[in-house]
N, C-alpha and C. Protein backbone atom coordinates (compact mmCIF):
# COMPACT_ATOMS: atom_id res chain seq x y z
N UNK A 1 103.47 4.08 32.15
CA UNK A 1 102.03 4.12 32.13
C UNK A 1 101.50 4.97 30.97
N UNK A 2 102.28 5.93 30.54
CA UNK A 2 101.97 6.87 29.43
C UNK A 2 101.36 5.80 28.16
N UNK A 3 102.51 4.41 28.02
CA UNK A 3 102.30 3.43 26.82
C UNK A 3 100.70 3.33 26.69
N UNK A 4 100.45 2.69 28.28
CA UNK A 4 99.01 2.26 27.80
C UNK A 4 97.87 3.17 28.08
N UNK A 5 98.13 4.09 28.69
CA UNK A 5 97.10 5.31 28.25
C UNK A 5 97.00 5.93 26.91
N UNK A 6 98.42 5.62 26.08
CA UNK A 6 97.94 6.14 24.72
C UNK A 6 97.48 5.10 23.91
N UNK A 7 97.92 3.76 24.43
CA UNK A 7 96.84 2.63 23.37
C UNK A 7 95.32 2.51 23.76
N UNK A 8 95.28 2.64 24.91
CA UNK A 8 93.47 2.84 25.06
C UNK A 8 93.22 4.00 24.79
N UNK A 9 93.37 5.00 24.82
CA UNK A 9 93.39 5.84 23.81
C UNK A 9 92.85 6.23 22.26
N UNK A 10 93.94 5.85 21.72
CA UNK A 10 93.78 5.25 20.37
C UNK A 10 92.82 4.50 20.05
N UNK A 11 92.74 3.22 20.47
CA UNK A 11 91.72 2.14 20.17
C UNK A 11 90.14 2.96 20.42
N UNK A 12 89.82 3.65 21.90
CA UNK A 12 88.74 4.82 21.79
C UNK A 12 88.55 5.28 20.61
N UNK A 13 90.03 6.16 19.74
CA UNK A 13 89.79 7.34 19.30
C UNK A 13 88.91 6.56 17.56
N UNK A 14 90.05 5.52 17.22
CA UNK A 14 90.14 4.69 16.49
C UNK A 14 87.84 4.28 15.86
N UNK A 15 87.86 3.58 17.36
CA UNK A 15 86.89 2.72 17.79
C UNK A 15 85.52 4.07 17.02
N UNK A 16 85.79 5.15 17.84
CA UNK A 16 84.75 6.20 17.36
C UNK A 16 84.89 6.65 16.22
N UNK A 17 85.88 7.05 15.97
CA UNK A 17 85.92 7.56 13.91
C UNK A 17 84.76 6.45 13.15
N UNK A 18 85.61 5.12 13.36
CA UNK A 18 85.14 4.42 12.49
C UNK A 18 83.50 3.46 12.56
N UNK A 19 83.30 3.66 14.47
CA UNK A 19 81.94 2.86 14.49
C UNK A 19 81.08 3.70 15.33
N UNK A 20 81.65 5.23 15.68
CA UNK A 20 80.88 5.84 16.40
C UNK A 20 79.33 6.44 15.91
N UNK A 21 78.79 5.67 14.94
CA UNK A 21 77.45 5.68 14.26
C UNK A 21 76.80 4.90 15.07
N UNK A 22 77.02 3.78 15.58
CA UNK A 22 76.08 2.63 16.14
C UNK A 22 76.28 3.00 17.64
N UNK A 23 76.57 3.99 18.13
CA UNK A 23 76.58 4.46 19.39
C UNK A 23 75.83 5.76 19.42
N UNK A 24 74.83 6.33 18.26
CA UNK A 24 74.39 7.77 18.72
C UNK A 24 73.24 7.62 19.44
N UNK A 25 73.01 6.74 20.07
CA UNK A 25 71.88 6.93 21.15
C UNK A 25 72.54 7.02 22.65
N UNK A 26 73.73 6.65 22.98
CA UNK A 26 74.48 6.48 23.97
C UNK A 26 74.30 7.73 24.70
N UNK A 27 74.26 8.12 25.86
CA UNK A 27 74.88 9.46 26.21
C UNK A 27 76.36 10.05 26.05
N UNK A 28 76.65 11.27 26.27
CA UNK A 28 77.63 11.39 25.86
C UNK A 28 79.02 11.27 27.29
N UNK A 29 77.78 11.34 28.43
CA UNK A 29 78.62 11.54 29.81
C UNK A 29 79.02 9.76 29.75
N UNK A 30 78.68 8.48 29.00
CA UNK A 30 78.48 7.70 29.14
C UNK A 30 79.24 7.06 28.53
N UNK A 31 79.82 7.45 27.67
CA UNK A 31 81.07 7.38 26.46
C UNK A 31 82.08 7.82 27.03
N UNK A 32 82.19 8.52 27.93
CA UNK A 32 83.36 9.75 28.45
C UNK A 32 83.80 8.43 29.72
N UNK A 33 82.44 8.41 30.58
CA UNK A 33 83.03 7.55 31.66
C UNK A 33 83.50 6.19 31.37
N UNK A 34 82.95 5.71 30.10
CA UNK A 34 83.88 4.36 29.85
C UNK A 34 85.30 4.31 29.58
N UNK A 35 85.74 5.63 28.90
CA UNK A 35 87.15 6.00 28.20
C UNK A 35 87.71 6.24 29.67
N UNK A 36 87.22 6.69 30.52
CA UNK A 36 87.78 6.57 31.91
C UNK A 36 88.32 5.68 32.49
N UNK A 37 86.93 4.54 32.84
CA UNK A 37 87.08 3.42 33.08
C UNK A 37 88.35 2.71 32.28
N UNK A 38 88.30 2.50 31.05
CA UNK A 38 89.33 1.57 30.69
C UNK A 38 90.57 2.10 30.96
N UNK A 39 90.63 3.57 30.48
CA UNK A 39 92.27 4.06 31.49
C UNK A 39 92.65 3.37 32.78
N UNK A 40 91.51 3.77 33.54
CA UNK A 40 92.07 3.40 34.64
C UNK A 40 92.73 2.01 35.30
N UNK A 41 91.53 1.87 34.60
CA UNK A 41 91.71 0.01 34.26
C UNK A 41 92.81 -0.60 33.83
N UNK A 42 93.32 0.36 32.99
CA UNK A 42 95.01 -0.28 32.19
C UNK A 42 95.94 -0.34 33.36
N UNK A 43 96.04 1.54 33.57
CA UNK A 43 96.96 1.74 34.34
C UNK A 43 97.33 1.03 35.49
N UNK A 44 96.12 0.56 36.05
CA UNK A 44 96.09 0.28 37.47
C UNK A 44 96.66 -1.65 37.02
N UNK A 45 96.23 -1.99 36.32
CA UNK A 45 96.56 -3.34 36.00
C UNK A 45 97.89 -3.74 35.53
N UNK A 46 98.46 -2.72 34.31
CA UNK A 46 100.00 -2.25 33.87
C UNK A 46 101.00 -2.66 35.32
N UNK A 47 100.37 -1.69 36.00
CA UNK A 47 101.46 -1.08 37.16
C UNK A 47 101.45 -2.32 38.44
N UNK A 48 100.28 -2.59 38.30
CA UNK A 48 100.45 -4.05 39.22
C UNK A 48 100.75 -5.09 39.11
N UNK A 49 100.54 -5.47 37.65
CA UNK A 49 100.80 -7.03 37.21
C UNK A 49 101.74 -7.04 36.29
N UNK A 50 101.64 -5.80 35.25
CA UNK A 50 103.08 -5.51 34.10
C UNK A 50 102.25 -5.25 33.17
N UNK A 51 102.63 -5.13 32.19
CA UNK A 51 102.46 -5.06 30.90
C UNK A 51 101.49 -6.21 29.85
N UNK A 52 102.57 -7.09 30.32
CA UNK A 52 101.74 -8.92 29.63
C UNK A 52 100.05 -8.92 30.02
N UNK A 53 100.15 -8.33 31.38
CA UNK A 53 98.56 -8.54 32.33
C UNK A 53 97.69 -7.36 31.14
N UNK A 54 97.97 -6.03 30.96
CA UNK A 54 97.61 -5.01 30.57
C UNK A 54 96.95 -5.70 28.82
N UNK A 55 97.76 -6.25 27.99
CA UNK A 55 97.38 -6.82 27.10
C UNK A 55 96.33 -7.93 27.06
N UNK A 56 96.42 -8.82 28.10
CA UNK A 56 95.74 -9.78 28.15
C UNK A 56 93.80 -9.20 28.59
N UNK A 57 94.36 -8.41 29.44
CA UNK A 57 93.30 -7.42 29.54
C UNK A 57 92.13 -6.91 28.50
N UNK A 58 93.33 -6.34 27.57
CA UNK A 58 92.73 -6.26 26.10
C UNK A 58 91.37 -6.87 25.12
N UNK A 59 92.84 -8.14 25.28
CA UNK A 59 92.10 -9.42 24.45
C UNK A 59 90.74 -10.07 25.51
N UNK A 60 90.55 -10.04 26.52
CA UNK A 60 89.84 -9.85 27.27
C UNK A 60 88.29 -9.06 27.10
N UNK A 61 88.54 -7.69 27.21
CA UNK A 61 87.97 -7.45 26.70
C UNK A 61 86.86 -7.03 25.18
N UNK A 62 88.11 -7.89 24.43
CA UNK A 62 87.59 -7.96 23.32
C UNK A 62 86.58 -9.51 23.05
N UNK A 63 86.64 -10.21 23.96
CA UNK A 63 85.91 -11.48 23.59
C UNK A 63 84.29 -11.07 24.22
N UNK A 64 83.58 -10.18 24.86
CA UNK A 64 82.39 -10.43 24.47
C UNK A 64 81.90 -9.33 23.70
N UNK A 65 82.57 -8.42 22.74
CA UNK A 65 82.56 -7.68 21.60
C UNK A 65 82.20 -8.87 20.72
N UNK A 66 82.94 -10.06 20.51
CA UNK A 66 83.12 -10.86 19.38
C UNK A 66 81.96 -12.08 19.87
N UNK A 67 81.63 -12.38 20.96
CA UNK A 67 79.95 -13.09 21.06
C UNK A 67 78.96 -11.94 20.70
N UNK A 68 78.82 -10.93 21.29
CA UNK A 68 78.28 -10.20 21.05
C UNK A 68 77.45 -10.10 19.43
N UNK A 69 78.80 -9.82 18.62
CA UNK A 69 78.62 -9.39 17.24
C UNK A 69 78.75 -10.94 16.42
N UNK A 70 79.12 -12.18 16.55
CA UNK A 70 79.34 -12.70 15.87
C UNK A 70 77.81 -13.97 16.37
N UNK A 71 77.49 -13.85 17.69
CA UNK A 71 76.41 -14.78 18.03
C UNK A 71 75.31 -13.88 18.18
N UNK A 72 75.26 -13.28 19.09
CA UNK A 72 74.04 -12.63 19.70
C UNK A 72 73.18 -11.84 19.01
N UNK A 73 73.84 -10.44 18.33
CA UNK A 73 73.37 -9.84 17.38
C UNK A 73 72.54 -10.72 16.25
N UNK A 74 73.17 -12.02 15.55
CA UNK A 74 72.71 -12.33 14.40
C UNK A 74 71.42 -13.36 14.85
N UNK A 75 71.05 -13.66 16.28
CA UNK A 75 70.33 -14.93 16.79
C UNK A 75 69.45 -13.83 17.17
N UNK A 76 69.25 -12.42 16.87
CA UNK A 76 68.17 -11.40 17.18
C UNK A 76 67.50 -10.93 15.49
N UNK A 77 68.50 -11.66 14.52
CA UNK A 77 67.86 -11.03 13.51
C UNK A 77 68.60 -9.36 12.97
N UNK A 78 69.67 -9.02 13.55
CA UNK A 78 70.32 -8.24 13.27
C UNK A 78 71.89 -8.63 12.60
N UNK A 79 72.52 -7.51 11.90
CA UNK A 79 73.79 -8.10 10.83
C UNK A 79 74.64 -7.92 12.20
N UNK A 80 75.34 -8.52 12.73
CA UNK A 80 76.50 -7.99 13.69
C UNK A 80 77.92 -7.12 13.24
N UNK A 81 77.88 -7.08 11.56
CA UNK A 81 78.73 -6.00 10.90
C UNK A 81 77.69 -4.53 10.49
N UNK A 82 77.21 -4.33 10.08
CA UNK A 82 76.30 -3.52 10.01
C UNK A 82 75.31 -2.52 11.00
N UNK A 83 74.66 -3.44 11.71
CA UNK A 83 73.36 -3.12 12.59
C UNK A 83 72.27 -2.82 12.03
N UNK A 84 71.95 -3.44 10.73
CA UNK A 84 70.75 -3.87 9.83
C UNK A 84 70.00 -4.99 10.26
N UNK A 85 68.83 -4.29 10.54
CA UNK A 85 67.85 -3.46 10.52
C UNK A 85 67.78 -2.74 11.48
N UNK A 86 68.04 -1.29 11.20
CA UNK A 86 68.23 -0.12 11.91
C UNK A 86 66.96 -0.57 13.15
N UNK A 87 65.44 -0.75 12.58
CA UNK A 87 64.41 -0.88 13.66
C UNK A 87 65.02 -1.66 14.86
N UNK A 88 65.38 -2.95 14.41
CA UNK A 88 65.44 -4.20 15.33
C UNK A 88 66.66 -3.67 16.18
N UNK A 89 68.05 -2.99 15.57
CA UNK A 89 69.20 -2.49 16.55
C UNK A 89 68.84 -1.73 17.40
N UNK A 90 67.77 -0.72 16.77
CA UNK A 90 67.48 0.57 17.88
C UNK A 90 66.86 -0.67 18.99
N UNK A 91 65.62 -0.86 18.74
CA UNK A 91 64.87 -1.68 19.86
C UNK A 91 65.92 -2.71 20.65
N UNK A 92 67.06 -3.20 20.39
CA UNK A 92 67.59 -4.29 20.78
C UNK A 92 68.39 -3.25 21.87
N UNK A 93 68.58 -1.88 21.84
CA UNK A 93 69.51 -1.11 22.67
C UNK A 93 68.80 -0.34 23.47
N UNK A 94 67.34 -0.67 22.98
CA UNK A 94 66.31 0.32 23.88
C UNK A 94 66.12 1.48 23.46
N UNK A 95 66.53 2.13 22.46
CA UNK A 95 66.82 3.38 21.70
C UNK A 95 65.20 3.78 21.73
N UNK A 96 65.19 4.97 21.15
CA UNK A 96 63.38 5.23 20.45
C UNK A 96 64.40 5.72 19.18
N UNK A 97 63.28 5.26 17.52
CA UNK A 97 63.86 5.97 16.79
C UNK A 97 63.40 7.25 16.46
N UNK A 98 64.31 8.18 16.18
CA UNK A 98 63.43 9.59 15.86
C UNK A 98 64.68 10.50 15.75
């Protein structure tokens, strides 16, 4: 179980270095409990179904990241690589800007 607590992990740690800009309106207790969530989520899935399940999981959750950013975002008028126009992203997340 150690395996996939350190790949969700990573992918977190990974995920925030590089895109933790388009998340500063988030809370921070809110960020914490998702990194939870998906632990638990591994582990508990790892240990019940195996490993294969734990991955599939993954890819799983990576498919409405990729509607998300590749349909939704751009059918609002926003870049789904970017989050240009800062106005339209904040408003699309409910943000206030300031």
């Amino acid at each position: 179980m150690w395996f996939e607590i350190a790949v969700v992990s990573t992918l977190f740690a990974v995920g925030n270095i590089v895109f933790g800009h388009f998340e500063e309106g988030t809370p921070r207790w809110r960020r914490v409990a998702k990194l939870a969530l998906f632990i638990a989520l591994g582990v508990a899935v790892s240990s019940r179904f195996g490993r294969f399940w734990f991955w599939a999981m993954l890819v799983a959750a990576a498919l409405p990241v990729l509607y998300i950013h590749l349909w939704l975002l751009p059918s609002k008028g926003i870049n789904g690589w970017t989050g240009e126009p800062k106005e339209k992203y904040y408003a699309f997340r409910g943000w206030k800007r300031g």
